[in-house]
C-alpha atoms as a PDB file:
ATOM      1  CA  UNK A   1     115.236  96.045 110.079  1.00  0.00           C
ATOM      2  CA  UNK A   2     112.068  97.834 111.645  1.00  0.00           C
ATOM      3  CA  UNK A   3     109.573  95.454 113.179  1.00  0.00           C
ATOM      4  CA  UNK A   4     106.297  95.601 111.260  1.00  0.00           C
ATOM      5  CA  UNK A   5     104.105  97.381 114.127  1.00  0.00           C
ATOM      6  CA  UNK A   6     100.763  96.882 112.669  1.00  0.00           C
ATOM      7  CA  UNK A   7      98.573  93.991 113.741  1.00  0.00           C
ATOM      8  CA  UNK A   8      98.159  93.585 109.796  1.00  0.00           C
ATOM      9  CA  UNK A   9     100.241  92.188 107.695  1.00  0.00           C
ATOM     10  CA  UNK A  10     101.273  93.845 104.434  1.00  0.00           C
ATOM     11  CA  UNK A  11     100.234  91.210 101.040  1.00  0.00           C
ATOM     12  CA  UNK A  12     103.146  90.079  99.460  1.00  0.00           C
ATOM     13  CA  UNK A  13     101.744  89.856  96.196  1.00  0.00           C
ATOM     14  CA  UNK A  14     101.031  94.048  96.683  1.00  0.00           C
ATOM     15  CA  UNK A  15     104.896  94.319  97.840  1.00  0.00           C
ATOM     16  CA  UNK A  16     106.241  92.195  95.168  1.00  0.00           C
ATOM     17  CA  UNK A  17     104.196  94.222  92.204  1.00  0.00           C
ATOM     18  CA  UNK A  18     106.218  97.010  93.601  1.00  0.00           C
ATOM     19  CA  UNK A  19     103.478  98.723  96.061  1.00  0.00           C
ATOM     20  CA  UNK A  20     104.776  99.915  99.264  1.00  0.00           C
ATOM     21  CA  UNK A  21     102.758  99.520 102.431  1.00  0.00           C
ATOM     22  CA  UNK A  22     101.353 102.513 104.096  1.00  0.00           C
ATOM     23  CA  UNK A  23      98.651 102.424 106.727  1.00  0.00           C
ATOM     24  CA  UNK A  24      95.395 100.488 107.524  1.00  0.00           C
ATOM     25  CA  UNK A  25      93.294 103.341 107.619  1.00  0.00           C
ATOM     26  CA  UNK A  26      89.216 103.360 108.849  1.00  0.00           C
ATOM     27  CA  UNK A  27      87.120 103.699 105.501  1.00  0.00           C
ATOM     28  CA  UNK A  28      86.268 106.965 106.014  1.00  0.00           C
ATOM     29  CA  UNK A  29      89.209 108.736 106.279  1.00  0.00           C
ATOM     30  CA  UNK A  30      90.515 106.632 103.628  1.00  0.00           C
ATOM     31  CA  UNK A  31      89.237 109.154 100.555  1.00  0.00           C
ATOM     32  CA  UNK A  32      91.606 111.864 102.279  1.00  0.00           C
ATOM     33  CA  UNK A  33      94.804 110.232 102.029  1.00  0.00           C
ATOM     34  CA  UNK A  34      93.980 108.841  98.815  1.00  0.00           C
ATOM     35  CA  UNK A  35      93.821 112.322  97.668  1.00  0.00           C
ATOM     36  CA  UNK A  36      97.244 113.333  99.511  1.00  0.00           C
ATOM     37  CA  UNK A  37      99.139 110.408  98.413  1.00  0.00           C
ATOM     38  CA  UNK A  38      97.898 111.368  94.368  1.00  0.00           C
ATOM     39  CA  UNK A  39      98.496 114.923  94.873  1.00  0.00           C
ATOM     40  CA  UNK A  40     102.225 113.967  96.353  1.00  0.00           C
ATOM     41  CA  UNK A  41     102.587 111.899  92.421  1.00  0.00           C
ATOM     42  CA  UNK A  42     101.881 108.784  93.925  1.00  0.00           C
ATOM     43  CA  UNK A  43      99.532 106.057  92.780  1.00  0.00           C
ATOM     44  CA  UNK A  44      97.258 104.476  95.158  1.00  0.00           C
ATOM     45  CA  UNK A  45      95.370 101.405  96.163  1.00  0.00           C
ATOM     46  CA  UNK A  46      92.632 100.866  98.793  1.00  0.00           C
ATOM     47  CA  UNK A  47      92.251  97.019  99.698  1.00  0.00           C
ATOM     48  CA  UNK A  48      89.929  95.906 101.924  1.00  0.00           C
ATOM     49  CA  UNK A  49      91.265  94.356 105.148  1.00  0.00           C
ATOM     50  CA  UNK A  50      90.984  90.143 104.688  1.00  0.00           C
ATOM     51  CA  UNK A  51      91.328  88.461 107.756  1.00  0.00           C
ATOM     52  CA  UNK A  52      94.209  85.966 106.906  1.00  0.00           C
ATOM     53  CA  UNK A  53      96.069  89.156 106.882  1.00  0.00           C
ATOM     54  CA  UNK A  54      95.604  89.868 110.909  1.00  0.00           C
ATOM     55  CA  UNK A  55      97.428  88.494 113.456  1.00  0.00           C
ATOM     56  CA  UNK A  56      96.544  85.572 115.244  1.00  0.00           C
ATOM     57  CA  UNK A  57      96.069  87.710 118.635  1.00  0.00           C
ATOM     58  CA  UNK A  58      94.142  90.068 117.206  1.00  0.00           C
ATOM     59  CA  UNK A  59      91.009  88.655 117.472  1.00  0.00           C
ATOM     60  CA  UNK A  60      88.980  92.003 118.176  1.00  0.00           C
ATOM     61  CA  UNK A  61      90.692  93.265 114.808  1.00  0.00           C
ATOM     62  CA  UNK A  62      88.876  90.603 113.088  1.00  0.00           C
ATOM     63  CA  UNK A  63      85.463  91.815 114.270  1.00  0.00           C
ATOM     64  CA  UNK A  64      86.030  95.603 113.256  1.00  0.00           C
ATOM     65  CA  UNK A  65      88.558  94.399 109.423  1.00  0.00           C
ATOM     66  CA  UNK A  66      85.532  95.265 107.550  1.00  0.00           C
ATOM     67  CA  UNK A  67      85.835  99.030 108.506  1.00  0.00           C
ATOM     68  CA  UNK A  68      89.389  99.416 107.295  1.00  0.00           C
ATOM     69  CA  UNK A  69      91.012  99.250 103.995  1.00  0.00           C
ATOM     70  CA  UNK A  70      94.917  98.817 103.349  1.00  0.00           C
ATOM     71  CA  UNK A  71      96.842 101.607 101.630  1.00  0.00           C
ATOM     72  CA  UNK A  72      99.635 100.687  99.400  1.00  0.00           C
ATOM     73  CA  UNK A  73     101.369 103.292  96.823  1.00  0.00           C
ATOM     74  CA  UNK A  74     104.230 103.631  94.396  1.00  0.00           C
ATOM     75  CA  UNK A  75     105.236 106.234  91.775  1.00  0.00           C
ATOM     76  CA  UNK A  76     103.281 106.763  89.411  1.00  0.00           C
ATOM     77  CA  UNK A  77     103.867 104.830  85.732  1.00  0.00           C
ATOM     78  CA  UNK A  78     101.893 107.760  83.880  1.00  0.00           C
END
């Protein structure tokens, strides 16, 4: 298994409704991939970053989280 990289940790509750984890992404590039990800047949979700979900070590994270949002997608149900 591939060792989660990220110094965020994907929500559970996202992965067990069936979203995938993609990328914590800065705000504002986070309109862009919302578009590719739709345009690829994919529905999208933008949460915000919540610090429970950062590392412990991370502590710099924590001071920046509100910049970023959390991209999860799956197919489309439409």
């Amino acid at each position: 298994m591939l060792r989660h990289l990220d110094p965020i940790s994907p929500d559970p509750a996202r992965l067990a409704d069936g979203w995938e984890y993609r990328c914590t992404v800065a705000r504002g590039r986070a309109d862009e991939l919302i578009q590719v990800y739709r345009e690829a047949g994919l529905e999208v979700v933008a949460d915000p970053v919540a610090p429970e979900r950062l590392e412990e070590d991370c502590s710099g994270c924590r001071l920046a989280a509100w910049a970023f949002v959390t991209l999860y997608v799956r197919r489309d149900s439409r």
